[in-house]
C-alpha atoms as a PDB file:
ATOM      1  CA  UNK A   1       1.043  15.635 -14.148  1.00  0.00           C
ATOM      2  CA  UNK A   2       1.407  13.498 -10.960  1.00  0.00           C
ATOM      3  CA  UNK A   3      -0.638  12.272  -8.295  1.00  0.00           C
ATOM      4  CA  UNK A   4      -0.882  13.502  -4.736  1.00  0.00           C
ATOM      5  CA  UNK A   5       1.084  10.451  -3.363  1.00  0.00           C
ATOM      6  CA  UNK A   6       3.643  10.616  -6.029  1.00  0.00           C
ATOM      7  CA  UNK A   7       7.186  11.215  -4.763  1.00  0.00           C
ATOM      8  CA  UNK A   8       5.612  12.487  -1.352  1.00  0.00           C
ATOM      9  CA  UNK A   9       6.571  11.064   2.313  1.00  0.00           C
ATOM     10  CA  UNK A  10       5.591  11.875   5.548  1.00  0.00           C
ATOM     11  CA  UNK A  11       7.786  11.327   9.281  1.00  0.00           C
ATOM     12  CA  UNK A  12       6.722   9.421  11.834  1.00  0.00           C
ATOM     13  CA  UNK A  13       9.081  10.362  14.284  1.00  0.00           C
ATOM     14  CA  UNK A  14      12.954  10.782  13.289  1.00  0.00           C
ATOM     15  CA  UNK A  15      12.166   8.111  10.046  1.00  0.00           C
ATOM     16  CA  UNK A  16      10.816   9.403   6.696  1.00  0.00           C
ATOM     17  CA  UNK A  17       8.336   7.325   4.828  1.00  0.00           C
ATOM     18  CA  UNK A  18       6.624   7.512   1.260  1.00  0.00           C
ATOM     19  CA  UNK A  19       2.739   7.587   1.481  1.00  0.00           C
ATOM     20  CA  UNK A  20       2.127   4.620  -0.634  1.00  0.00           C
ATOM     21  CA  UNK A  21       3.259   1.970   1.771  1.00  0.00           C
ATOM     22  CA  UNK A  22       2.403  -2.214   2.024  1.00  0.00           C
ATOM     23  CA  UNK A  23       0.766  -3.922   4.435  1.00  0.00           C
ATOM     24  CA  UNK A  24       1.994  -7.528   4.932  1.00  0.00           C
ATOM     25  CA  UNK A  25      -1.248  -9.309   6.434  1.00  0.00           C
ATOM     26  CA  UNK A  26      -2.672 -10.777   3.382  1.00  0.00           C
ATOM     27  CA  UNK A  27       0.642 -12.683   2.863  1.00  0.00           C
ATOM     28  CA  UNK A  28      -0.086 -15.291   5.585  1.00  0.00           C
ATOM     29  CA  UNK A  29      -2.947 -18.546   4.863  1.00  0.00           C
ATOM     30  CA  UNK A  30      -6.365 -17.588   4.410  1.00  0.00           C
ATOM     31  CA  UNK A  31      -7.846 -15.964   7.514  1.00  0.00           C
ATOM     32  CA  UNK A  32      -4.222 -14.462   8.008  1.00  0.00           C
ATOM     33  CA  UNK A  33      -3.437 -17.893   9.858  1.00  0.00           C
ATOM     34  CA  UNK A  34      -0.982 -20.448   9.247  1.00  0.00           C
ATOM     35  CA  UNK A  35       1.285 -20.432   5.913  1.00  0.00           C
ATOM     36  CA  UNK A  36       0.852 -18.554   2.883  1.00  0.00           C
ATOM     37  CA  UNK A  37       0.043 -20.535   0.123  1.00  0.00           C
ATOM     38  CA  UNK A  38       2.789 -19.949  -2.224  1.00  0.00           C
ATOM     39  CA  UNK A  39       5.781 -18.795   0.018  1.00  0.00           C
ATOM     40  CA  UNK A  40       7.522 -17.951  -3.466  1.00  0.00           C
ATOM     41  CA  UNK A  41       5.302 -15.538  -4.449  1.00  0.00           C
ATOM     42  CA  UNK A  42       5.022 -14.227  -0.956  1.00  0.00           C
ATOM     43  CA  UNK A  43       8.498 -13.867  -1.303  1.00  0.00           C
ATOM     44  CA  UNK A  44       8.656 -11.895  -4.219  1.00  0.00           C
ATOM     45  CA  UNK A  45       5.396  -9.259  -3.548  1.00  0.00           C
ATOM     46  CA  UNK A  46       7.817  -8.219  -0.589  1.00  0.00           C
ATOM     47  CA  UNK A  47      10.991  -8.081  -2.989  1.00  0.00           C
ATOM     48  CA  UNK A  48       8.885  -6.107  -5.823  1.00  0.00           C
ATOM     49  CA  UNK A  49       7.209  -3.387  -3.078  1.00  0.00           C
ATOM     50  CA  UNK A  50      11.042  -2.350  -2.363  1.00  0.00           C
ATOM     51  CA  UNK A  51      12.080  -2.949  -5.387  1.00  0.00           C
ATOM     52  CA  UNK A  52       9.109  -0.437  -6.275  1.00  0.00           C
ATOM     53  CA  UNK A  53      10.360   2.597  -3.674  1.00  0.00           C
ATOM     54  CA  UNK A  54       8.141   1.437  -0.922  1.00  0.00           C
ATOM     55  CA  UNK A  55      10.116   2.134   2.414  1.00  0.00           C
ATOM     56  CA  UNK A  56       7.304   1.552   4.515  1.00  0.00           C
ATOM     57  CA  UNK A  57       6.215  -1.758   6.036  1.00  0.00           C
ATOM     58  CA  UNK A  58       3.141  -2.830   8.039  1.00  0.00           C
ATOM     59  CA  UNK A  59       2.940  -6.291   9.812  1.00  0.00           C
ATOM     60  CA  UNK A  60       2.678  -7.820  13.283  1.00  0.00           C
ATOM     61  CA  UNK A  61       3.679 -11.056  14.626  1.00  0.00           C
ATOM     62  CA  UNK A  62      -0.032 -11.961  15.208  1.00  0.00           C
ATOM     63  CA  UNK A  63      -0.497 -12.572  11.222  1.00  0.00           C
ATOM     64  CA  UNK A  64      -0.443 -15.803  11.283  1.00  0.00           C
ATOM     65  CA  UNK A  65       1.146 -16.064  13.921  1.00  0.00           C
ATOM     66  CA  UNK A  66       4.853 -14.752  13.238  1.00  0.00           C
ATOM     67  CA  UNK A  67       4.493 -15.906   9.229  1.00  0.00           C
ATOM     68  CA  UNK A  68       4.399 -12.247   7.930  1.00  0.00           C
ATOM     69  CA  UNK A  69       7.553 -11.416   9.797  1.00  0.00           C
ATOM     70  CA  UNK A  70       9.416 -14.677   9.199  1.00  0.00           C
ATOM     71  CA  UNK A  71       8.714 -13.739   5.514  1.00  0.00           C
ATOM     72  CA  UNK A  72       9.674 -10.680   5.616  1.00  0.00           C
ATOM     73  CA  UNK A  73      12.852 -11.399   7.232  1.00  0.00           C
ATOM     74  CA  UNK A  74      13.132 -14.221   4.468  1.00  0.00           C
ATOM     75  CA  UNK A  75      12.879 -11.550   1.991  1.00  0.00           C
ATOM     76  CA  UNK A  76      14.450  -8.609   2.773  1.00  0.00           C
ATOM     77  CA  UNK A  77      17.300  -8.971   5.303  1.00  0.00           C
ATOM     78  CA  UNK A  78      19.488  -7.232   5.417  1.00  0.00           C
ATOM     79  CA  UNK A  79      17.129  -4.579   5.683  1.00  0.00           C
ATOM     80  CA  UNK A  80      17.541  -1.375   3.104  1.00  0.00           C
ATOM     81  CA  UNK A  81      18.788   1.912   5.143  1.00  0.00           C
ATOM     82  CA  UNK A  82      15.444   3.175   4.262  1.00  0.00           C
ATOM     83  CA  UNK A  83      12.795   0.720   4.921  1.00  0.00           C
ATOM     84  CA  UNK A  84      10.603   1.218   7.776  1.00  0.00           C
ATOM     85  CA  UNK A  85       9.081  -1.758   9.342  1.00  0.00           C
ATOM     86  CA  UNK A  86       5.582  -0.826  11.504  1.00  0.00           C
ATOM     87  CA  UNK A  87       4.782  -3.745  13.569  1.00  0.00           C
ATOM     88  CA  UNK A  88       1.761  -3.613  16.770  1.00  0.00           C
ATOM     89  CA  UNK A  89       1.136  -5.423  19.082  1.00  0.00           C
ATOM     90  CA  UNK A  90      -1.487  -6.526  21.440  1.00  0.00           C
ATOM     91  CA  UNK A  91      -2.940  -9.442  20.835  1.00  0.00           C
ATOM     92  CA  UNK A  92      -2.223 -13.239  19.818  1.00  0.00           C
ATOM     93  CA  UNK A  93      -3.852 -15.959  18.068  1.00  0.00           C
ATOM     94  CA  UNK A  94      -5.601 -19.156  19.459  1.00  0.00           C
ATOM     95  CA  UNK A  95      -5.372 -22.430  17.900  1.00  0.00           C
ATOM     96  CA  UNK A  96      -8.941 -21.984  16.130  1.00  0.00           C
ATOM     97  CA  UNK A  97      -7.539 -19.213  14.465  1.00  0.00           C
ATOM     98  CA  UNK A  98      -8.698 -16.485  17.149  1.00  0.00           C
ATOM     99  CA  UNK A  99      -7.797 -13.114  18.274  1.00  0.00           C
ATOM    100  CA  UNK A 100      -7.573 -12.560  21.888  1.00  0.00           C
ATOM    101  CA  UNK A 101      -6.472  -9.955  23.271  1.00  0.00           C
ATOM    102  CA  UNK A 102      -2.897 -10.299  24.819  1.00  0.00           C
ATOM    103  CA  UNK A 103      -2.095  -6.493  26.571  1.00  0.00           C
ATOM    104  CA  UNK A 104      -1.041  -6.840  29.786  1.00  0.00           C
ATOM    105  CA  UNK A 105       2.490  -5.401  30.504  1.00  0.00           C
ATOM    106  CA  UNK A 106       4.172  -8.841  30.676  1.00  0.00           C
ATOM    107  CA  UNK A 107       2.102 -10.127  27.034  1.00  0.00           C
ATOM    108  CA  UNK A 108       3.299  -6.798  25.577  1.00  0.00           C
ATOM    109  CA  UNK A 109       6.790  -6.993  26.418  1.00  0.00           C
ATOM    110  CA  UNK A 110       7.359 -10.487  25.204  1.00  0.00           C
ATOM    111  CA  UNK A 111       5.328 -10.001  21.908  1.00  0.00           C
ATOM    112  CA  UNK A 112       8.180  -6.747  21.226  1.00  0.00           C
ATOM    113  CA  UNK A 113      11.097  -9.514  21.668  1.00  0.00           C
ATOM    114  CA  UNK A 114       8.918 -11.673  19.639  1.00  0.00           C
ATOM    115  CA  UNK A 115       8.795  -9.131  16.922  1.00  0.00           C
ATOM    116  CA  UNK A 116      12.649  -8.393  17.454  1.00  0.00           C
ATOM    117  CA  UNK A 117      13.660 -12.109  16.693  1.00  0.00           C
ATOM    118  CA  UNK A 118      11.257 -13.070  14.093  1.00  0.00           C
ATOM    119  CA  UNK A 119      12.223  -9.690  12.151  1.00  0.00           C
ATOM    120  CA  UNK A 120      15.741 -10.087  13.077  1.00  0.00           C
ATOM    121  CA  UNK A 121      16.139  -6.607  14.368  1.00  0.00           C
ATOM    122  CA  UNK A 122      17.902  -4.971  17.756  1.00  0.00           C
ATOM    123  CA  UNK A 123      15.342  -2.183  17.724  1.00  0.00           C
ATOM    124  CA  UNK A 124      12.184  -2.119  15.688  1.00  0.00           C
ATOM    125  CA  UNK A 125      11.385   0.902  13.908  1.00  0.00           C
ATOM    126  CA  UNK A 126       8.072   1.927  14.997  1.00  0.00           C
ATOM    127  CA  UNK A 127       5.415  -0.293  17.294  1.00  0.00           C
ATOM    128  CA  UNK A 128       1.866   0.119  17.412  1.00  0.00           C
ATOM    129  CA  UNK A 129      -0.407  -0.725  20.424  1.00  0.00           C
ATOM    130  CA  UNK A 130      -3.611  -2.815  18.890  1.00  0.00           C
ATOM    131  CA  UNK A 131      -5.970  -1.652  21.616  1.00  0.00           C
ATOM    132  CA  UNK A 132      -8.791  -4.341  21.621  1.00  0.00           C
ATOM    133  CA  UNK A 133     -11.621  -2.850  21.755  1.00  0.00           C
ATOM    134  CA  UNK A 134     -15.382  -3.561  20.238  1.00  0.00           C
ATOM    135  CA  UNK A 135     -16.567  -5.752  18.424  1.00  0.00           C
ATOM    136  CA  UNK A 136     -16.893  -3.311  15.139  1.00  0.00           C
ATOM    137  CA  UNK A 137     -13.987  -0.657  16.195  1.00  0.00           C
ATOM    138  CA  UNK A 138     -13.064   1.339  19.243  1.00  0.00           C
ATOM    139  CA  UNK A 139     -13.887   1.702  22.422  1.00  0.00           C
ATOM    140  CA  UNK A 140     -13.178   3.891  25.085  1.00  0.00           C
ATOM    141  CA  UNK A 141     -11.449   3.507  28.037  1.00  0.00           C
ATOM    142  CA  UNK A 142      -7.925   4.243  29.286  1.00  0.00           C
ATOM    143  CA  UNK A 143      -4.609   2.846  27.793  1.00  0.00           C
ATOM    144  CA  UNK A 144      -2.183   3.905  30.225  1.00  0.00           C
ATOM    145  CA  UNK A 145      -1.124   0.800  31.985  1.00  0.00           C
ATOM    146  CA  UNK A 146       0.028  -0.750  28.440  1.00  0.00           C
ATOM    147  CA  UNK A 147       1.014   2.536  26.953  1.00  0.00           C
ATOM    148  CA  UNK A 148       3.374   3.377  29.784  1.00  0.00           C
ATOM    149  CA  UNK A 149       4.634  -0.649  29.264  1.00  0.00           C
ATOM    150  CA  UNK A 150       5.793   0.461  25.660  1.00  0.00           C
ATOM    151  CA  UNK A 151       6.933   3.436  26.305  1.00  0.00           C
ATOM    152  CA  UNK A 152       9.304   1.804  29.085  1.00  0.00           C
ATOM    153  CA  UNK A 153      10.340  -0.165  26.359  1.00  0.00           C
ATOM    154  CA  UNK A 154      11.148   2.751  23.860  1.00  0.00           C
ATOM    155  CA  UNK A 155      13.199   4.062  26.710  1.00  0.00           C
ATOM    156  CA  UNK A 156      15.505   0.416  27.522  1.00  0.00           C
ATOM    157  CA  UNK A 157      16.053   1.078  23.678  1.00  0.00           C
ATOM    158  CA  UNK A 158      14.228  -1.466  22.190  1.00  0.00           C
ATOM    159  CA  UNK A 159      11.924   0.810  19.894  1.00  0.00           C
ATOM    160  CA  UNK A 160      12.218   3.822  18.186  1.00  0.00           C
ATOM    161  CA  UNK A 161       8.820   5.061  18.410  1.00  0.00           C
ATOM    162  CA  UNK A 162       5.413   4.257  19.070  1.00  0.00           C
ATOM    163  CA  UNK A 163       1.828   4.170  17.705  1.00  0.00           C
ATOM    164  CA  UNK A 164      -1.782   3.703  18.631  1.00  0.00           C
ATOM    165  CA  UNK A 165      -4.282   1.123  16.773  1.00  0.00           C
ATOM    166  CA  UNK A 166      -7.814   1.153  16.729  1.00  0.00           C
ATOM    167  CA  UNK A 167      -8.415   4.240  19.469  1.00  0.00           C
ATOM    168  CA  UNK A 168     -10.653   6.762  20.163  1.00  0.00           C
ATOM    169  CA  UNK A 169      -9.602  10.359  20.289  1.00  0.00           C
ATOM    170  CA  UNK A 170      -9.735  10.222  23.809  1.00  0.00           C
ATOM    171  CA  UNK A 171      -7.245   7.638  24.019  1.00  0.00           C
ATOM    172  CA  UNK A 172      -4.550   9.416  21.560  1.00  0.00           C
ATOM    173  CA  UNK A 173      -4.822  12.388  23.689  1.00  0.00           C
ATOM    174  CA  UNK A 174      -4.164  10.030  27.048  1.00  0.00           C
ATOM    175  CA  UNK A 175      -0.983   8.166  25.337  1.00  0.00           C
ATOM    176  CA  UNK A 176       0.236  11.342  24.147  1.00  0.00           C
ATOM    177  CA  UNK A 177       0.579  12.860  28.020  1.00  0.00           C
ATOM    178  CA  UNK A 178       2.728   9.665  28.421  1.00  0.00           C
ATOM    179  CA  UNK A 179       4.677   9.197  25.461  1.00  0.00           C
ATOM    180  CA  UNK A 180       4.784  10.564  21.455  1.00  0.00           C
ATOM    181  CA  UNK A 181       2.327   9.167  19.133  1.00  0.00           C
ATOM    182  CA  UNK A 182       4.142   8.629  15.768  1.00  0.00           C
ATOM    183  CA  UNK A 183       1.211   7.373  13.958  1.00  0.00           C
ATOM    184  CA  UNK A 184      -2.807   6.282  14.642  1.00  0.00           C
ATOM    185  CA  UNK A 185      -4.083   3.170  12.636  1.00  0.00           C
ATOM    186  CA  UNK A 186      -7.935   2.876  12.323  1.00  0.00           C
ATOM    187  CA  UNK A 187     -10.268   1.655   9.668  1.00  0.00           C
ATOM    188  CA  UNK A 188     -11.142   4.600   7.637  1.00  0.00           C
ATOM    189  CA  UNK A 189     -12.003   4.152   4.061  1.00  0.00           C
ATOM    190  CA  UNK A 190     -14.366   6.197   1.299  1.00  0.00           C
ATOM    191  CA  UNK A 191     -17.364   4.493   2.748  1.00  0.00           C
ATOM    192  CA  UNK A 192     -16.073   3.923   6.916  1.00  0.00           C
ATOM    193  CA  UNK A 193     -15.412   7.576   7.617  1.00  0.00           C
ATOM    194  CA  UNK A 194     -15.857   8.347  11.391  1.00  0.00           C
ATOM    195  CA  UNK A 195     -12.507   9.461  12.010  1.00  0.00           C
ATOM    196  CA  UNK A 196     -12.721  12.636   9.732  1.00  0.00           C
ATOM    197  CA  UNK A 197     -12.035  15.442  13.108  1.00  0.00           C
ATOM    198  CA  UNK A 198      -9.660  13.073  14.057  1.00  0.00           C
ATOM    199  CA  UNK A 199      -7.696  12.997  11.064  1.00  0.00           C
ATOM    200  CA  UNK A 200      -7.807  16.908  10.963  1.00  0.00           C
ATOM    201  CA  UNK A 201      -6.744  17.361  14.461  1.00  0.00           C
ATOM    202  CA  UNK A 202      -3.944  14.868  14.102  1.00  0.00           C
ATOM    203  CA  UNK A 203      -2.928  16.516  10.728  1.00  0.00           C
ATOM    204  CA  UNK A 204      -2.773  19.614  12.865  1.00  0.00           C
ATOM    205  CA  UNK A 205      -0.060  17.829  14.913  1.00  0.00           C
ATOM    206  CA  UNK A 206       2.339  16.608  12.576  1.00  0.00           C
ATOM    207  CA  UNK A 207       1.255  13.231  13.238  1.00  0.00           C
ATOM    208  CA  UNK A 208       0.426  10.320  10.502  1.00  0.00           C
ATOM    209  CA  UNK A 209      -3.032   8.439   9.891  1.00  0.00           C
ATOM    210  CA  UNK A 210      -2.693   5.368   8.789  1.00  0.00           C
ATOM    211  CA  UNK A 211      -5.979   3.561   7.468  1.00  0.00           C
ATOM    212  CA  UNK A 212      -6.479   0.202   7.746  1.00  0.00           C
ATOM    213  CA  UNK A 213      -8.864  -1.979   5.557  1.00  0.00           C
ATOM    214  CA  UNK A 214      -8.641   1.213   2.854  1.00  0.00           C
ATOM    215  CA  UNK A 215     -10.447  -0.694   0.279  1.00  0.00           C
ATOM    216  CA  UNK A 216     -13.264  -2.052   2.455  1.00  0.00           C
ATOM    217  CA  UNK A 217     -11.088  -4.861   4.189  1.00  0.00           C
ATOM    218  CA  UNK A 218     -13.019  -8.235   4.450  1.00  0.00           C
ATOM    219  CA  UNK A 219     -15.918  -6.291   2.711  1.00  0.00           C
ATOM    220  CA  UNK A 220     -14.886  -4.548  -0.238  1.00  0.00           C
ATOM    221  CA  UNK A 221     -16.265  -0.904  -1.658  1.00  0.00           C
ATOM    222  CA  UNK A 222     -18.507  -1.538  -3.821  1.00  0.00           C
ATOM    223  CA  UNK A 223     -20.421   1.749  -5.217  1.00  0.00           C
ATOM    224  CA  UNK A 224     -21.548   2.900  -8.498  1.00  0.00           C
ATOM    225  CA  UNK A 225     -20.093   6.386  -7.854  1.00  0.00           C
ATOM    226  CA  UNK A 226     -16.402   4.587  -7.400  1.00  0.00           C
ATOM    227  CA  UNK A 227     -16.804   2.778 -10.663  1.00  0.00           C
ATOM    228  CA  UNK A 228     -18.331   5.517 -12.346  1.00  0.00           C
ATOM    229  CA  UNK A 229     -15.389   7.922 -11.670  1.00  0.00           C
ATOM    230  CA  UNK A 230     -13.038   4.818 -12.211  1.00  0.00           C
ATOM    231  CA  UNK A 231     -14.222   4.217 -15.489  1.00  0.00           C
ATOM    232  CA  UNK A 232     -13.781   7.596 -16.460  1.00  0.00           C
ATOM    233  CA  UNK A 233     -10.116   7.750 -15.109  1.00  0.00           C
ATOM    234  CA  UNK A 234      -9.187   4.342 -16.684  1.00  0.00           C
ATOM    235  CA  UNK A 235      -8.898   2.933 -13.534  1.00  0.00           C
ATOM    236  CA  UNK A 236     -10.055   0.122 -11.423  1.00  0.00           C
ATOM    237  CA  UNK A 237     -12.193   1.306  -8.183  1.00  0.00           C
ATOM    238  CA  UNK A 238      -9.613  -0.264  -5.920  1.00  0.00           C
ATOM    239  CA  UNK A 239      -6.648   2.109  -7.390  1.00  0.00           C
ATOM    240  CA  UNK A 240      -9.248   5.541  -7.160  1.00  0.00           C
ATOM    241  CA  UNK A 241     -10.660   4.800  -3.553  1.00  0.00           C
ATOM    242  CA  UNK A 242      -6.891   4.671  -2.557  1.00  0.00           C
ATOM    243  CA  UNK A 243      -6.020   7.869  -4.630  1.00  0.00           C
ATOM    244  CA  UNK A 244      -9.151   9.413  -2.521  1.00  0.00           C
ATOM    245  CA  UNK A 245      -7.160   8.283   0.268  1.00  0.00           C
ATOM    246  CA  UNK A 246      -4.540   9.894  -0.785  1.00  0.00           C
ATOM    247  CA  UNK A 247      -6.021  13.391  -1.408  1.00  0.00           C
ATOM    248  CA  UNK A 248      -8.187  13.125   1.512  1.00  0.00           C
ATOM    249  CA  UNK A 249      -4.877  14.789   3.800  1.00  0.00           C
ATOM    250  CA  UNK A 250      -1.471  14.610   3.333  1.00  0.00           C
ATOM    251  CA  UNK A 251      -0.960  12.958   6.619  1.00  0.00           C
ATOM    252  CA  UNK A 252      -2.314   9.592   4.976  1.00  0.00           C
ATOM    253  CA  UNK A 253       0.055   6.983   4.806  1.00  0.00           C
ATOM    254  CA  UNK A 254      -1.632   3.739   2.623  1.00  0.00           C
ATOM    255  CA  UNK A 255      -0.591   0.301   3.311  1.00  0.00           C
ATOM    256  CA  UNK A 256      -2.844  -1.659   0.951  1.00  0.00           C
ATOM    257  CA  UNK A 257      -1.929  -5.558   1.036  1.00  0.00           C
ATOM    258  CA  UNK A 258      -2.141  -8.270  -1.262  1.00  0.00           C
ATOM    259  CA  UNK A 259      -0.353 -11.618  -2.110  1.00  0.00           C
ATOM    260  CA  UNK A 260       0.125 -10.843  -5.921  1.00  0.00           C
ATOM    261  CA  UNK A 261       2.562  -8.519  -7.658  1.00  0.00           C
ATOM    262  CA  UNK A 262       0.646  -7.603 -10.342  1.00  0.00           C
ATOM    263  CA  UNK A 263      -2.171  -5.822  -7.781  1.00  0.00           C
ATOM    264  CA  UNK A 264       0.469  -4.439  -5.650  1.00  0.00           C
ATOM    265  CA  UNK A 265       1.859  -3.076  -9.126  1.00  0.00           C
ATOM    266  CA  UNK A 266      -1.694  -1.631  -9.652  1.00  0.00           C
ATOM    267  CA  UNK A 267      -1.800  -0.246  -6.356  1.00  0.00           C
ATOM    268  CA  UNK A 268       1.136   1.703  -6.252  1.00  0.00           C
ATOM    269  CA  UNK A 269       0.039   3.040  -9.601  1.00  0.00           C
ATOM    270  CA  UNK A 270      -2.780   4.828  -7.481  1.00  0.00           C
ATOM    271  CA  UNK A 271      -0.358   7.366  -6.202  1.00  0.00           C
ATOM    272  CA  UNK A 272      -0.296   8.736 -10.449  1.00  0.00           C
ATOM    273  CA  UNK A 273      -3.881   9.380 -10.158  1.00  0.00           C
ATOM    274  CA  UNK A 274      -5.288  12.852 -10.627  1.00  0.00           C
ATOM    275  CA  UNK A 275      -8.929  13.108  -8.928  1.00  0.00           C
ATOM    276  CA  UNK A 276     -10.338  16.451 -10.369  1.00  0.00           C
ATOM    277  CA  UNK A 277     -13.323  18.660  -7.749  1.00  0.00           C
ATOM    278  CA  UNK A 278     -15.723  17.405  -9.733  1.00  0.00           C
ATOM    279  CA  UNK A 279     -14.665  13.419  -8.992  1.00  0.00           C
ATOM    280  CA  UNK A 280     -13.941  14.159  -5.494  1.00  0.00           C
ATOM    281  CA  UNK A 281     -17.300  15.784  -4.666  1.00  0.00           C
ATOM    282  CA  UNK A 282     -18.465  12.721  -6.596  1.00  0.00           C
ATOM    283  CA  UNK A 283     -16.818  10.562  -4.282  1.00  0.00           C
ATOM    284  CA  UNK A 284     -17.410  12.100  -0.711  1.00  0.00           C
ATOM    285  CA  UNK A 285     -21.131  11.383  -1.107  1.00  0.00           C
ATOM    286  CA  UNK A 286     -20.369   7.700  -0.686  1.00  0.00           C
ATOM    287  CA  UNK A 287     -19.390   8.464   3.422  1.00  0.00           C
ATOM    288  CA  UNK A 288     -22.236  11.357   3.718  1.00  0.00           C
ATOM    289  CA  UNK A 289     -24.781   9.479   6.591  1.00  0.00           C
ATOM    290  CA  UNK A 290     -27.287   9.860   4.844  1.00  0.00           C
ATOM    291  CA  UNK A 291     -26.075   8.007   1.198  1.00  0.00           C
ATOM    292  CA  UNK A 292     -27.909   4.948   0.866  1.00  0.00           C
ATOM    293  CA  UNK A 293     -24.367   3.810  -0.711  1.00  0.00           C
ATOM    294  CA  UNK A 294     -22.623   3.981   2.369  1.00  0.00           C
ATOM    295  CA  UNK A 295     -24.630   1.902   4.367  1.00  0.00           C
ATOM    296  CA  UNK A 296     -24.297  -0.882   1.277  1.00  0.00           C
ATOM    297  CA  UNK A 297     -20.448  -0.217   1.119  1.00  0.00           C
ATOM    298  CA  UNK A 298     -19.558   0.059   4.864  1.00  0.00           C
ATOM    299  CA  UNK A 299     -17.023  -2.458   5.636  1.00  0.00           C
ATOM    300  CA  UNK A 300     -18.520  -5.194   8.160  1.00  0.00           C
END
């Protein structure tokens, strides 16, 4: 008996993808800034994910800045037919470590030839515009003058397709009268779940969700309902909140991160989980409003 992410992809565009992907931000220095601490091991957690099937890679040249791509380059170029490497961009990183926001048609064009020569590509595979918007998440307001930058750029053939980060529904609906939305990346995890219609709708569509900070990000789930149900699987919590992830819609494409190939081992070994009705109703009461849980859990 398998899981629900076992053996399964999903398109974004013209590429195919396998659910269970990796996310490459935790492999930069601590506050993804600066180098990673062992570039060996960063090194091999990229060679074991592909090593592992994953064919689908999430990064930007703003982690760090351009460490996670340099890296990746480092570790996996020439690039397998099949890998897929995400990248976004849209902002940059100040010399304290910030994140401003960098999105004007001119900072967006030269962070895609960024991306291009740190990856070592002639066309990246898909790009994702990190819309900077509140402090805790989204915020509306229109995208077209950067969207319509990209897309200008998908057309002079320097990416394959394009992607939205950290949006309201709103602003998927305005990029998509400009130009196809592959894929939407928002936080979304058991306990951060305000983008339920949206995953629906976009489910609807043929288009992939892609969940950032799926085990709580800088605050992790905690919840004795996740380590009830993990205990009773023979699981950690970590490897059943992504397998909720994972059942949630089949849309869901997980990039989990880490710097360590044992707990990128254990979180590919998610996708093999089984989550009966019983654990499932179990574990949608941690993102009801009114669970007590959820308001502990949420990440900040």
């Amino acid at each position: 008996m398998t899981g629900p992410g076992a053996g399964t992809s999903f398109a974004l565009g013209d590429l195919s993808v396998r659910r269970m992907g990796y996310g490459a931000m935790q492999l930069a220095g601590p506050g993804v800034f600066g180098p990673p601490r062992d570039p060996v091991a960063a090194t091999a957690v990229l060679r074991e994910a592909v090593a592992q099937g994953v064919n689908h890679i999430d990064t930007s040249d703003f982690y760090g800045p351009h460490v996670t791509n340099r890296l990746i380059r480092e570790a996996l170029h020439p690039y397998p037919q099949d890998v897929v490497i995400v990248t976004k961009v849209g902002a940059v990183r100040g010399a304290d470590a910030s994140w401003n926001p960098a999105q004007s048609p001119a900072e967006l064009t030269q962070a895609v030839h960024d991306n291009l020569h740190n990856l070592g590509l002639d066309v990246l595979d898909v790009v994702n515009l990190r819309v900077m918007g509140g402090a805790h998440g989204p915020s509306e307001g229109s995208i077209a003058a950067r969207w319509t930058a990209l897309a200008e750029l998908q057309q002079q053939g320097l990416i394959r397709h394009l992607g939205l980060s950290n949006v309201t529904a709103a602003q998927v609906e305005e990029a998509r009268g400009i130009a196809p939305v592959v894929c939407v990346q928002n936080q979304y995890n058991l306990a951060h779940r305000e983008d339920d219609a949206l995953i629906d709708r976009l489910a609807e569509q043929g288009t992939a969700y892609v969940p950032f900070f799926p085990l709580g990000g800088f605050s992790p789930l905690q919840s004795s309902a996740l380590s009830e149900v993990a205990a009773r699987l023979e699981a950690t919590p970590m490897q059943v909140a992504l397998a909720w992830l994972l059942h949630r819609s089949p849309n869901i494409l997980l990039i989990p991160g880490t710097s360590s190939v044992q707990h990128l081992r254990e979180n590919l070994a998610a996708s093999q989980l089984v989550l009966s009705d019983e654990a499932l109703a179990q574990l949608d009461v941690i993102g009801a409003p009114e669970s007590s849980e959820a308001q502990h859990s949420a990440p900040s």
